[in-house]
C-alpha atoms as a PDB file:
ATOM      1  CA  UNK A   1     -69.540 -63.489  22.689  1.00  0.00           C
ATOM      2  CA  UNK A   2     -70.107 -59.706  21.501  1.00  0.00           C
ATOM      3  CA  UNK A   3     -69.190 -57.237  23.931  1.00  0.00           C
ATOM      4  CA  UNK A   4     -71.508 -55.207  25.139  1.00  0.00           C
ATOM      5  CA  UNK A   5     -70.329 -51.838  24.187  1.00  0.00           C
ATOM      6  CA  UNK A   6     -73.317 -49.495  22.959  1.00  0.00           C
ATOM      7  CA  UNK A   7     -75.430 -47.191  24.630  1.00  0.00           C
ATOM      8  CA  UNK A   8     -78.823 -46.035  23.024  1.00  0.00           C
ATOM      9  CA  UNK A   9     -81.402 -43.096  24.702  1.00  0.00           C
ATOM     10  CA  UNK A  10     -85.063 -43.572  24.645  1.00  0.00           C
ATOM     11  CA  UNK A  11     -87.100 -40.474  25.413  1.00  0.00           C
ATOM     12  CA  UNK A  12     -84.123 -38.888  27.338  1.00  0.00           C
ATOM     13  CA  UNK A  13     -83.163 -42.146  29.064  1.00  0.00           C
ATOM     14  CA  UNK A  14     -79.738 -43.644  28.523  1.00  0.00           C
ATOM     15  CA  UNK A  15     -80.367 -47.557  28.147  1.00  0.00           C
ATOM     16  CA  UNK A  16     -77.513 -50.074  27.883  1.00  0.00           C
ATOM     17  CA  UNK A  17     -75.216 -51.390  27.356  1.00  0.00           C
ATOM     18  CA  UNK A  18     -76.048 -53.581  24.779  1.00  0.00           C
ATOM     19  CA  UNK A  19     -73.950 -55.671  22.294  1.00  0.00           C
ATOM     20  CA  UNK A  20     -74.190 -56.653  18.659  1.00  0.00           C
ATOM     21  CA  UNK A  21     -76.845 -59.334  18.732  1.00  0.00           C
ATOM     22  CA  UNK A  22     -79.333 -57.070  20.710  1.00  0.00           C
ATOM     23  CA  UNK A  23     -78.201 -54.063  18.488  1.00  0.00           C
ATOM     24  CA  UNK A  24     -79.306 -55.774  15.665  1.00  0.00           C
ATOM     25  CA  UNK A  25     -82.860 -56.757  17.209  1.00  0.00           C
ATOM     26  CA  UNK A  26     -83.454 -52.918  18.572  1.00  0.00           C
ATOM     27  CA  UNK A  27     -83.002 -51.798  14.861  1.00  0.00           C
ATOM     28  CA  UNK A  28     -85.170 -54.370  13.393  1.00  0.00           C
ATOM     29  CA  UNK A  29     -87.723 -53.862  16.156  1.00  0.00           C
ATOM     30  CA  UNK A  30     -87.394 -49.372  15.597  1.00  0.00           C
ATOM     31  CA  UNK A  31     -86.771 -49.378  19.020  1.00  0.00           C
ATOM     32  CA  UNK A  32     -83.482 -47.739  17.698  1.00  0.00           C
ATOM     33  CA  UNK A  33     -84.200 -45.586  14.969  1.00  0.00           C
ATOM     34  CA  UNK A  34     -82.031 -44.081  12.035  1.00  0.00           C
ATOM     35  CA  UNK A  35     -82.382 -40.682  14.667  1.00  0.00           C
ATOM     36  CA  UNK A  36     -81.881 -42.115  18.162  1.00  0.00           C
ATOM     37  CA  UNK A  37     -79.072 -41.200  19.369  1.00  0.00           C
ATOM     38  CA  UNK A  38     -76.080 -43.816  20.794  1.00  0.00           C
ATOM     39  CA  UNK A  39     -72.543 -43.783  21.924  1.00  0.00           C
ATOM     40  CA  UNK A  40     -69.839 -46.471  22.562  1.00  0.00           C
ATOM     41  CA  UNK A  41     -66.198 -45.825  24.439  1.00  0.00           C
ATOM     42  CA  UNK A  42     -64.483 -44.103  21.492  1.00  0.00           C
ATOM     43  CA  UNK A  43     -66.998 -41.403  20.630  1.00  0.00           C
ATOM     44  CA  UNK A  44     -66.390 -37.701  21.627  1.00  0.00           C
ATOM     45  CA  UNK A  45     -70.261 -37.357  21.974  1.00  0.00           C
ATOM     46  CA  UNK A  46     -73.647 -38.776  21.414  1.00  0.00           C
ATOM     47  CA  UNK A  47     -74.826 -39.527  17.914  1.00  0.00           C
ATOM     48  CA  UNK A  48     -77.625 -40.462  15.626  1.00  0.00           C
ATOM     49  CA  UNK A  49     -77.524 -44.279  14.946  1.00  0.00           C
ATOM     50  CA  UNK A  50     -77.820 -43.522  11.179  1.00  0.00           C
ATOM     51  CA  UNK A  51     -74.507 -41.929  11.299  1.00  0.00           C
ATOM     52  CA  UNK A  52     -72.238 -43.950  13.328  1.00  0.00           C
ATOM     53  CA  UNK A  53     -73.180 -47.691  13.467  1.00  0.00           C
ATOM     54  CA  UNK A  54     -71.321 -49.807  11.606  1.00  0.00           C
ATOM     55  CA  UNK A  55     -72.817 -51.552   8.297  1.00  0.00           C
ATOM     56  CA  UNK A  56     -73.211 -54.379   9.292  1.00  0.00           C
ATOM     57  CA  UNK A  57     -75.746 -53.232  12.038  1.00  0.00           C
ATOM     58  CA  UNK A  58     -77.568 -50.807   9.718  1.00  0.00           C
ATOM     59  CA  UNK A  59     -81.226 -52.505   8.574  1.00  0.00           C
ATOM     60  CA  UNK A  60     -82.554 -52.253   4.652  1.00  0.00           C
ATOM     61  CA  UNK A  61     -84.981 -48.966   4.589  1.00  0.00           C
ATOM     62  CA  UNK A  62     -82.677 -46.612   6.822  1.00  0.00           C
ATOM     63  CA  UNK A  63     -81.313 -43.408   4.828  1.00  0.00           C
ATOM     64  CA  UNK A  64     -78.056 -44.671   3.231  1.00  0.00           C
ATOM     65  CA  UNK A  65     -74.922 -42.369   5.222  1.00  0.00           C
ATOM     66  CA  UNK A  66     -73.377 -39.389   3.114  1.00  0.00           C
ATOM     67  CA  UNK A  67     -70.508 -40.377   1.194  1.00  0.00           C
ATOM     68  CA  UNK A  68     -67.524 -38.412   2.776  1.00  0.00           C
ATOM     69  CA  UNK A  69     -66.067 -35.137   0.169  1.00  0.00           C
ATOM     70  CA  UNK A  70     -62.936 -36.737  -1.360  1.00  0.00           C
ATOM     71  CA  UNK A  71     -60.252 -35.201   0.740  1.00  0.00           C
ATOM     72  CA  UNK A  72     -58.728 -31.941  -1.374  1.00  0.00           C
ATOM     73  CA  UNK A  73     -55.696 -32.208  -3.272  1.00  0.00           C
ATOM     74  CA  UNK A  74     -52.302 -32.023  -1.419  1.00  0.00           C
ATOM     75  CA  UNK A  75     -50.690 -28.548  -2.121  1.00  0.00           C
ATOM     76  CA  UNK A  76     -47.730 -28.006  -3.939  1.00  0.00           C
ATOM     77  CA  UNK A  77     -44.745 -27.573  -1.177  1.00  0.00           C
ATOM     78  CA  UNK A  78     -42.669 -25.077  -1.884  1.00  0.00           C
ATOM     79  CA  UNK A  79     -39.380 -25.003  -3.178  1.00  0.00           C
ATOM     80  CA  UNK A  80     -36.147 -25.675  -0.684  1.00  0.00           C
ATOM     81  CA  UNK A  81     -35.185 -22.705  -1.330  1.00  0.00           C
ATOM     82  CA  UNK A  82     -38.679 -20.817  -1.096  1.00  0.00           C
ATOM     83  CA  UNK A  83     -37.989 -18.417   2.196  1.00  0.00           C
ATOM     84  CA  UNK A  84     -41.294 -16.321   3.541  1.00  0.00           C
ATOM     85  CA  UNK A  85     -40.456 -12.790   3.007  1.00  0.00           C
ATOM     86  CA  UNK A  86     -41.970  -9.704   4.756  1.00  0.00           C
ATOM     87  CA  UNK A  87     -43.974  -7.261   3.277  1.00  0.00           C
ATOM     88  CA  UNK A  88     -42.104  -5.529   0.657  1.00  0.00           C
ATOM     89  CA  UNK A  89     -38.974  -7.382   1.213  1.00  0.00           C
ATOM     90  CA  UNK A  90     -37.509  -9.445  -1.716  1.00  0.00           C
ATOM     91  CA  UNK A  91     -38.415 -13.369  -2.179  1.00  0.00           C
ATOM     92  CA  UNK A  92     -35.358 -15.717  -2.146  1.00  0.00           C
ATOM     93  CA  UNK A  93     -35.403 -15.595  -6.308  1.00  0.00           C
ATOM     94  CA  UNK A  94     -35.394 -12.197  -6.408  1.00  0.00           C
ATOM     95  CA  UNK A  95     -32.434 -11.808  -4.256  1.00  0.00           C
ATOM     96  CA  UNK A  96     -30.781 -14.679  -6.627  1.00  0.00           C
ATOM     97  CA  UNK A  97     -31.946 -12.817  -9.836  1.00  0.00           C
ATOM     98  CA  UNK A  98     -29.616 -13.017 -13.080  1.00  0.00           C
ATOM     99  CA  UNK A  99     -30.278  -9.087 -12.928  1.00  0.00           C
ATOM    100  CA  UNK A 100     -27.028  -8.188 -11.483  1.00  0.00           C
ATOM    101  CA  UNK A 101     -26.241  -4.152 -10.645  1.00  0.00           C
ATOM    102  CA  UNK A 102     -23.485  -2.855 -12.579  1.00  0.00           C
ATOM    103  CA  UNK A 103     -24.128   1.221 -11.555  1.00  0.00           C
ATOM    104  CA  UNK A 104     -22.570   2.747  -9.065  1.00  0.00           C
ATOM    105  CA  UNK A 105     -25.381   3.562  -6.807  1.00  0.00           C
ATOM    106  CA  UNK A 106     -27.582   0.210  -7.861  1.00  0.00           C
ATOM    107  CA  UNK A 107     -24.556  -1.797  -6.622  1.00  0.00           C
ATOM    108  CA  UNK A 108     -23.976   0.100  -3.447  1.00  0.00           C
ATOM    109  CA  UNK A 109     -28.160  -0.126  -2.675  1.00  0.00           C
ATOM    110  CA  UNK A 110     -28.296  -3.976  -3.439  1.00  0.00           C
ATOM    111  CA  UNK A 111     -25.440  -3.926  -0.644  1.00  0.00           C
ATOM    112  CA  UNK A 112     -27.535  -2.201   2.050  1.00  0.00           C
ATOM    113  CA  UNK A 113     -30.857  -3.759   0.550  1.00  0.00           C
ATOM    114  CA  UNK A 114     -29.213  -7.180   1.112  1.00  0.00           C
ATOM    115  CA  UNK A 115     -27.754  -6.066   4.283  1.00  0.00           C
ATOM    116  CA  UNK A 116     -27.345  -9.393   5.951  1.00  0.00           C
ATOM    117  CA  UNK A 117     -28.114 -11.924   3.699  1.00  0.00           C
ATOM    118  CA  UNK A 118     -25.133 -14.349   2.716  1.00  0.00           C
ATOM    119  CA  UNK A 119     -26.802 -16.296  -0.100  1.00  0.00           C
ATOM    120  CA  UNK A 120     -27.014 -16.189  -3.381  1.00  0.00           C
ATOM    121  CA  UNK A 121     -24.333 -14.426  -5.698  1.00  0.00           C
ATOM    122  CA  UNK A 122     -22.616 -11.354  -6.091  1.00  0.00           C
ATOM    123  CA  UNK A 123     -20.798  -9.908  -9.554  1.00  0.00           C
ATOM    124  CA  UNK A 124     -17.533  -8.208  -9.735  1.00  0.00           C
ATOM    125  CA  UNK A 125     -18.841  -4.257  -9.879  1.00  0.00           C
ATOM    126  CA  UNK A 126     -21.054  -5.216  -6.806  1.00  0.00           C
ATOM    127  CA  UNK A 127     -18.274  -5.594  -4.553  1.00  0.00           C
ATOM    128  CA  UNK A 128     -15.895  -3.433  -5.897  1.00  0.00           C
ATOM    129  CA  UNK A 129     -18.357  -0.448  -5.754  1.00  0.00           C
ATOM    130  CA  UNK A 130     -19.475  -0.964  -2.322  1.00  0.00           C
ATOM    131  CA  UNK A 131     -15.377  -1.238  -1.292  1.00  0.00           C
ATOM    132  CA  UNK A 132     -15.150   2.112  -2.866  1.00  0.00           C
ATOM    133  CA  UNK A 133     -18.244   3.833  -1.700  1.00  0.00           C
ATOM    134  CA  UNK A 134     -17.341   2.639   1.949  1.00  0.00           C
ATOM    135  CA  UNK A 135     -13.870   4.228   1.101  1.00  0.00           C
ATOM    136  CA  UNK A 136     -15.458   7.638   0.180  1.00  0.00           C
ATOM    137  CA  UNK A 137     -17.560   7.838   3.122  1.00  0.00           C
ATOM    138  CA  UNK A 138     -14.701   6.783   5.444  1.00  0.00           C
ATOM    139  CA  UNK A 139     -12.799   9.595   4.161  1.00  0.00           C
ATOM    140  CA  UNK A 140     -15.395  12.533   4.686  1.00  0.00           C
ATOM    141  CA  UNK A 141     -16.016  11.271   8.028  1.00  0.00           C
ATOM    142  CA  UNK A 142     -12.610  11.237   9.524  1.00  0.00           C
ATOM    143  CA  UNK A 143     -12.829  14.716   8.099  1.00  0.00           C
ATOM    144  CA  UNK A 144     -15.382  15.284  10.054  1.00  0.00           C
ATOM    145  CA  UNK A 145     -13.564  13.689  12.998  1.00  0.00           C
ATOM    146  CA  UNK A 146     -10.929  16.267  12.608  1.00  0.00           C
ATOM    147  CA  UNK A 147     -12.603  19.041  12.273  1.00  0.00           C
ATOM    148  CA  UNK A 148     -14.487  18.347  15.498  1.00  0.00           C
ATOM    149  CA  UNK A 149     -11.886  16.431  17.694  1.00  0.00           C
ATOM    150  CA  UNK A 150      -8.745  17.695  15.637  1.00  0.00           C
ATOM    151  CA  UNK A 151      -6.667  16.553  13.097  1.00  0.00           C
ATOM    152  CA  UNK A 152      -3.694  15.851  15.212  1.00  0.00           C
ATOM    153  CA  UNK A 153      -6.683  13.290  17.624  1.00  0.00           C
ATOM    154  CA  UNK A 154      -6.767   9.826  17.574  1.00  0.00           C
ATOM    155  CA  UNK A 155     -10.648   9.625  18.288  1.00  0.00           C
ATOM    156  CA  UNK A 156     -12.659   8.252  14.853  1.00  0.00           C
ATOM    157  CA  UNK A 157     -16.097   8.884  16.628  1.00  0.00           C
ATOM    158  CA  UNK A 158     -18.236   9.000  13.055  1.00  0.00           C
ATOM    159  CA  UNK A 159     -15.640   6.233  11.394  1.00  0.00           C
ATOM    160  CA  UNK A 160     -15.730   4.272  13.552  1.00  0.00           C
ATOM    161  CA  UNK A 161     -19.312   4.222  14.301  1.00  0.00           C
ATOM    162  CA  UNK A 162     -19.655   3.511  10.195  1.00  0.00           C
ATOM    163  CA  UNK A 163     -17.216   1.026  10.284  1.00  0.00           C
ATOM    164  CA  UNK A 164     -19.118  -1.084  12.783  1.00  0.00           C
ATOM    165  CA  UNK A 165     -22.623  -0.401  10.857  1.00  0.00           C
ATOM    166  CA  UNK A 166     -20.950  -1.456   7.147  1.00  0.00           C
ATOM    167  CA  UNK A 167     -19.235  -4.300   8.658  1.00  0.00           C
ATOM    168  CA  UNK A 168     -22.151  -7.124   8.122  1.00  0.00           C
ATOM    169  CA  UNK A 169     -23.089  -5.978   4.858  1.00  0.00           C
ATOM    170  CA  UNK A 170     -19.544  -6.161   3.423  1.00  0.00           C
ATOM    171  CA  UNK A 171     -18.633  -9.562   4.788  1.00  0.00           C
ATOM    172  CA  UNK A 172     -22.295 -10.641   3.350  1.00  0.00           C
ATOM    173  CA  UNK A 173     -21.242  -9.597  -0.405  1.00  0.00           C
ATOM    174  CA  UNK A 174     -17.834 -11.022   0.260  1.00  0.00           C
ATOM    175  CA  UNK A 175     -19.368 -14.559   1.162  1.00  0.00           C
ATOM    176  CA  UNK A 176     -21.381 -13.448  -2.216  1.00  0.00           C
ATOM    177  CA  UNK A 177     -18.637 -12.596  -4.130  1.00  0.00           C
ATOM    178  CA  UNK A 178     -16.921 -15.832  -3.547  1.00  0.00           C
ATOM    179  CA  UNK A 179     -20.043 -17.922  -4.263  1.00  0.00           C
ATOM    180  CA  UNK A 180     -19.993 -15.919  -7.630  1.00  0.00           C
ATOM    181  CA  UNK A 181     -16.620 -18.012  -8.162  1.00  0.00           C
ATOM    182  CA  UNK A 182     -17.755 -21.475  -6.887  1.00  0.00           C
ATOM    183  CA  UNK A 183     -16.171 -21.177  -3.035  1.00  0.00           C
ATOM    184  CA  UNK A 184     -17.836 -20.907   0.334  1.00  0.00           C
ATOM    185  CA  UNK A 185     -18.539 -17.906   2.298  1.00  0.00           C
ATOM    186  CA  UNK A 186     -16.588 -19.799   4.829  1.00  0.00           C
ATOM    187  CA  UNK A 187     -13.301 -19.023   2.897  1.00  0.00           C
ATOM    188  CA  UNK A 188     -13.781 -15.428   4.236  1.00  0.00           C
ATOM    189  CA  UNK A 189     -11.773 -16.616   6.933  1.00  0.00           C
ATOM    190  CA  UNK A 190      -8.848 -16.662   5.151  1.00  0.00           C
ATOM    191  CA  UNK A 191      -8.493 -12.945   5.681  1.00  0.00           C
ATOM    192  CA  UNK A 192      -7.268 -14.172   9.331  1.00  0.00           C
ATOM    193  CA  UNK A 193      -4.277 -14.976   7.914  1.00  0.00           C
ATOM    194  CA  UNK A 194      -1.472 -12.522   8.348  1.00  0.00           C
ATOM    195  CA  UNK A 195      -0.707 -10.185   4.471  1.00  0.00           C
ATOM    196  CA  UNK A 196      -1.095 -13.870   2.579  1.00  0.00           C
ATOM    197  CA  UNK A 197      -4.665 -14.184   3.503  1.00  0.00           C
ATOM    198  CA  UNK A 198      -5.717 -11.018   2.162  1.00  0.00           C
ATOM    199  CA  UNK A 199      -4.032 -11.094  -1.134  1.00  0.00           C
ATOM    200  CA  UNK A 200      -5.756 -14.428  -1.557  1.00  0.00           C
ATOM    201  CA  UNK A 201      -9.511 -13.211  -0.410  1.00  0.00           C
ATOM    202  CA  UNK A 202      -8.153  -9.629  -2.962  1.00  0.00           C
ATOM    203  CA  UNK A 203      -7.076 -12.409  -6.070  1.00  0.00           C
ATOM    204  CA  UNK A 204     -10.753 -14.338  -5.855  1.00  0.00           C
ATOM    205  CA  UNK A 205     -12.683 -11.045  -5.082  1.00  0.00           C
ATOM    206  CA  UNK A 206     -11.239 -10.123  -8.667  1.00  0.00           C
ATOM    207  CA  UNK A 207     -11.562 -13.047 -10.318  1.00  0.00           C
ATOM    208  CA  UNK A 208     -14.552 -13.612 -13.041  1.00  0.00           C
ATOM    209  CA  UNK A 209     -17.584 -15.124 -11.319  1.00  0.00           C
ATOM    210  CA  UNK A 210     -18.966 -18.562 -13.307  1.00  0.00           C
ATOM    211  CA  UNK A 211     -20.784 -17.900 -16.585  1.00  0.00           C
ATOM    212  CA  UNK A 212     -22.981 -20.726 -15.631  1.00  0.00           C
ATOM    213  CA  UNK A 213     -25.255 -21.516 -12.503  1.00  0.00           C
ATOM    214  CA  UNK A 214     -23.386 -22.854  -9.573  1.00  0.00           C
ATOM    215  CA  UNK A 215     -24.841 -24.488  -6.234  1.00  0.00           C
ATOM    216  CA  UNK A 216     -25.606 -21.183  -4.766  1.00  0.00           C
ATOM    217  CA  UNK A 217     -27.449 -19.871  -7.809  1.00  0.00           C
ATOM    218  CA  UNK A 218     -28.373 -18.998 -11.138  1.00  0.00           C
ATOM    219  CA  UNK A 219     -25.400 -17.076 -13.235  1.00  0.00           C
END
């Protein structure tokens, strides 16, 4: 036997409930209507009959039911390596660009401008120019150091402070550096190791990056 399950108003009267059979004699009958509204466990609210009966329950003569829109095309996802960027910050291919700085000052900005951002590659001059710039700068502060705490003082107020502040951005071009060569960042640790480890990390920071793209990036 059909279950009763449908409800049908008449005139602001909830009737019901009724089942299939009786469904089917209500529509045949107009007592239901394509506009009368009905409900059955399920539904979030009333609706008109025309919209929500099944087919099978729908007499010849009623207003056939909208086809639905064909849902819209799925959208292209982005690339792995996509990352959102903020406004006027870099996307993840422009950090990775083949347009590697070779000037002084370009290579010292793409330092600061990629202050902590271990991906993608870095070239030879890139490093080598930020070492020196961070050399230069620790030189004129410890001046400065002197001439306020004196020469003969052990306190490195200004160097030290720039130490601290340069200390992200050069291990993030290291870990660059040596993705430039085909390593991990992670061999950056090898610097723990006593005189050995930093002739090592000194050798590969040298050493001519690929002249092809490698797994972190485009040559």
């Amino acid at each position: 036997m059909t279950e009763k399950i449908w409800f049908y108003a008449i005139n602001g009267e909830q009737k019901g409930p009724i089942d299939g059979a009786e469904l089917d004699l209500l529509t045949g009958v107009s007592t239901i209507g394509p506009g009368t509204l009905v409900w059955r466990d399920g539904m979030t609210d009333w609706q008109p009959a025309s919209e929500v009966l099944p087919d099978i329950h729908i007499p010849e003569g009623w207003p056939k039911r909208a086809a639905p829109p064909p849902p819209p095309p799925p959208s292209a996802a982005p690339a792995p390596t996509d990352m959102p960027a903020s406004e006027g910050a870099p996307s993840y291919q422009e950090w990775t660009s083949t347009d590697h700085p070779t000037d002084f000052m370009d290579c010292v900005k793409t330092c600061f401008n990629k202050y902590a951002h271990f991906r993608g590659r870095a070239r030879r001059p890139e490093l080598w120019y930020f070492v020196l710039f961070n050399f230069l700068v620790s030189i004129g502060l410890n001046i400065v150091d002197g001439m306020i705490f004196g020469f003969g003082s052990d306190v490195s107020l200004f160097g030290g402070l720039y130490s601290l502040a340069v200390l992200v951005p050069s291990l993030a071009v290291g870990a660059r550096r040596l993705h430039d060569i085909g390593r991990s960042g992670w061999w950056l640790l090898v610097a723990l190791i006593p005189l050995i480890g930093w002739i090592i990390l000194i050798i590969w920071y040298a050493s001519r990056g690929d002249d092809r793209d490698n797994e972190y990036g485009p040559a």
